[in-house]
C-alpha atoms as a PDB file:
ATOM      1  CA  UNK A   1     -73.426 -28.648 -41.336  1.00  0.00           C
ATOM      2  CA  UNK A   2     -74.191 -27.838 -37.777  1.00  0.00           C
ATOM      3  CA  UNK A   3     -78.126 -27.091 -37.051  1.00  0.00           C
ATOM      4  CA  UNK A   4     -80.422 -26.629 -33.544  1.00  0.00           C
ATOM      5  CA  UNK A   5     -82.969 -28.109 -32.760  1.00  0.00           C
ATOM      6  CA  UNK A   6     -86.235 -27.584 -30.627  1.00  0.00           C
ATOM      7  CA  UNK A   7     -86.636 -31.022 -27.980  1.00  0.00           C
ATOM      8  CA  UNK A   8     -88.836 -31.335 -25.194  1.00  0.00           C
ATOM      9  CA  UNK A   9     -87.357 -33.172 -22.097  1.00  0.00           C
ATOM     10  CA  UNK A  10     -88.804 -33.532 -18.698  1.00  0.00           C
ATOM     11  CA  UNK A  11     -88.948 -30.169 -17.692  1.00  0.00           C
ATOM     12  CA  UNK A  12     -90.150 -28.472 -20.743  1.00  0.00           C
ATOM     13  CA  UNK A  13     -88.338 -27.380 -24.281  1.00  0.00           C
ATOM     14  CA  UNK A  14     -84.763 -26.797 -24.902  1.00  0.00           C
ATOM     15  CA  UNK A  15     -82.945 -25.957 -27.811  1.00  0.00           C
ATOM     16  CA  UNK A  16     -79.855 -28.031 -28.750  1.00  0.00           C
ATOM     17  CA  UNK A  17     -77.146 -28.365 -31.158  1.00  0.00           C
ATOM     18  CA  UNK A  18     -76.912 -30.987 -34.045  1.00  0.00           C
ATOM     19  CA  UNK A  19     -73.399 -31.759 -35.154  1.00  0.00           C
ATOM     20  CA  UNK A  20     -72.347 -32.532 -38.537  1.00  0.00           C
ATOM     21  CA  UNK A  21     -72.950 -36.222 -39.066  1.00  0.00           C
ATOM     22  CA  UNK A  22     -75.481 -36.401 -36.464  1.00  0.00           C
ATOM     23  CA  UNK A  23     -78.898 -36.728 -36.848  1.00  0.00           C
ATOM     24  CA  UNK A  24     -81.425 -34.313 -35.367  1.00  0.00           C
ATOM     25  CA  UNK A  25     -83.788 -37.319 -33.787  1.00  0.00           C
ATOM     26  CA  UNK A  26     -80.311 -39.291 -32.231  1.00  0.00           C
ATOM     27  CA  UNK A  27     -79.346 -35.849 -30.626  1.00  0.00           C
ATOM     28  CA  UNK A  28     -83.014 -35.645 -29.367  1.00  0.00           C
ATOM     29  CA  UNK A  29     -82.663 -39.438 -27.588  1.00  0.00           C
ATOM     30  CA  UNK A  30     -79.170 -38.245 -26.522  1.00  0.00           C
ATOM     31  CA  UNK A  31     -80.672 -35.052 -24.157  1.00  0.00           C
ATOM     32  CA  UNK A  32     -83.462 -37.674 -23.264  1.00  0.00           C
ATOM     33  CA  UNK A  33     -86.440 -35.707 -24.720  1.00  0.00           C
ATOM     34  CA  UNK A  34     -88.119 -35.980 -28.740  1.00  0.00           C
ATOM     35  CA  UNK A  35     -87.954 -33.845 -31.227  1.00  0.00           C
ATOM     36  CA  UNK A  36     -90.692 -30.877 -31.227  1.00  0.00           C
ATOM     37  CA  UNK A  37     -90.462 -28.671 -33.857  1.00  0.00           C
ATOM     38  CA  UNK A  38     -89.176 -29.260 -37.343  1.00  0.00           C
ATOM     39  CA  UNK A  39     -85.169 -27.851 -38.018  1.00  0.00           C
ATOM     40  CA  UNK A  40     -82.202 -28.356 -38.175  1.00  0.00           C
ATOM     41  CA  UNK A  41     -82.180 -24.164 -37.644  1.00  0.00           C
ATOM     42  CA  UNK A  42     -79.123 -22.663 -39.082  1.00  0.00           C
ATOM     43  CA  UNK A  43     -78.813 -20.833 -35.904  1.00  0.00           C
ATOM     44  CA  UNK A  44     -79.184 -20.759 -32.710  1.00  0.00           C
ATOM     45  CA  UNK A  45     -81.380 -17.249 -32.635  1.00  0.00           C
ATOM     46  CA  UNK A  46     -83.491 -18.574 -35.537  1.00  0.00           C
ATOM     47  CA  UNK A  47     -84.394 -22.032 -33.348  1.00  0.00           C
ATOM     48  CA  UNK A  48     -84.960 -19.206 -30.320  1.00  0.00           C
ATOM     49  CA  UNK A  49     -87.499 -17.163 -32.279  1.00  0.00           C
ATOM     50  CA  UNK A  50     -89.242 -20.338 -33.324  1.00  0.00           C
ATOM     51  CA  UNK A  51     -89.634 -21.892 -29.841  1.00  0.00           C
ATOM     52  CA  UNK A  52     -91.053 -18.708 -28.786  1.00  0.00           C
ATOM     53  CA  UNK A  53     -93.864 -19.157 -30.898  1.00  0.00           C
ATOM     54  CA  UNK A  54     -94.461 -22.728 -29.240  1.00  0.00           C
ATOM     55  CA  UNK A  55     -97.651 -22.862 -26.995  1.00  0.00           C
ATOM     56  CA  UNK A  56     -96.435 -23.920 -23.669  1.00  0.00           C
ATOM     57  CA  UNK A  57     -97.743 -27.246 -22.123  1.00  0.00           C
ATOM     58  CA  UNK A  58     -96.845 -26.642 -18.955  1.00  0.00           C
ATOM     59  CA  UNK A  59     -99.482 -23.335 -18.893  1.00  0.00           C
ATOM     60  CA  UNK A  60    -102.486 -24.102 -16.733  1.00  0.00           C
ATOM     61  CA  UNK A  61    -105.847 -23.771 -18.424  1.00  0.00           C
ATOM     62  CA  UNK A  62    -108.026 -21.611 -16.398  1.00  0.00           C
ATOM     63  CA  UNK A  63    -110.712 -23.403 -14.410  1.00  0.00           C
END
């Protein structure tokens, strides 16, 4: 079964397909990044929705 998944890489979160007899965390290593957020989604909108509930890191805290 095919799945998404929710990595972070260098310059922030990405979303990114899982193939059938692939692993979520070896497609993870493959874009460079880690694994985030739990998955495999079946979808590519579902994984969307989910990283839009993410916090983002990158956001500045106000001083």
């Amino acid at each position: 079964m095919t799945g998404f998944i929710i990595i972070e890489v260098d310059d922030g979160f990405t979303i990114a397909e899982v193939p059938a007899g692939s692993t979520p965390e070896s497609i993870a290593t493959q874009f460079g990044g880690v694994l985030v957020e739990g998955g495999p989604y079946k979808s590519f909108a579902e994984a969307s929705d989910v990283l839009a509930t993410l916090p983002n890191p990158y956001e500045s805290e106000p001083l």
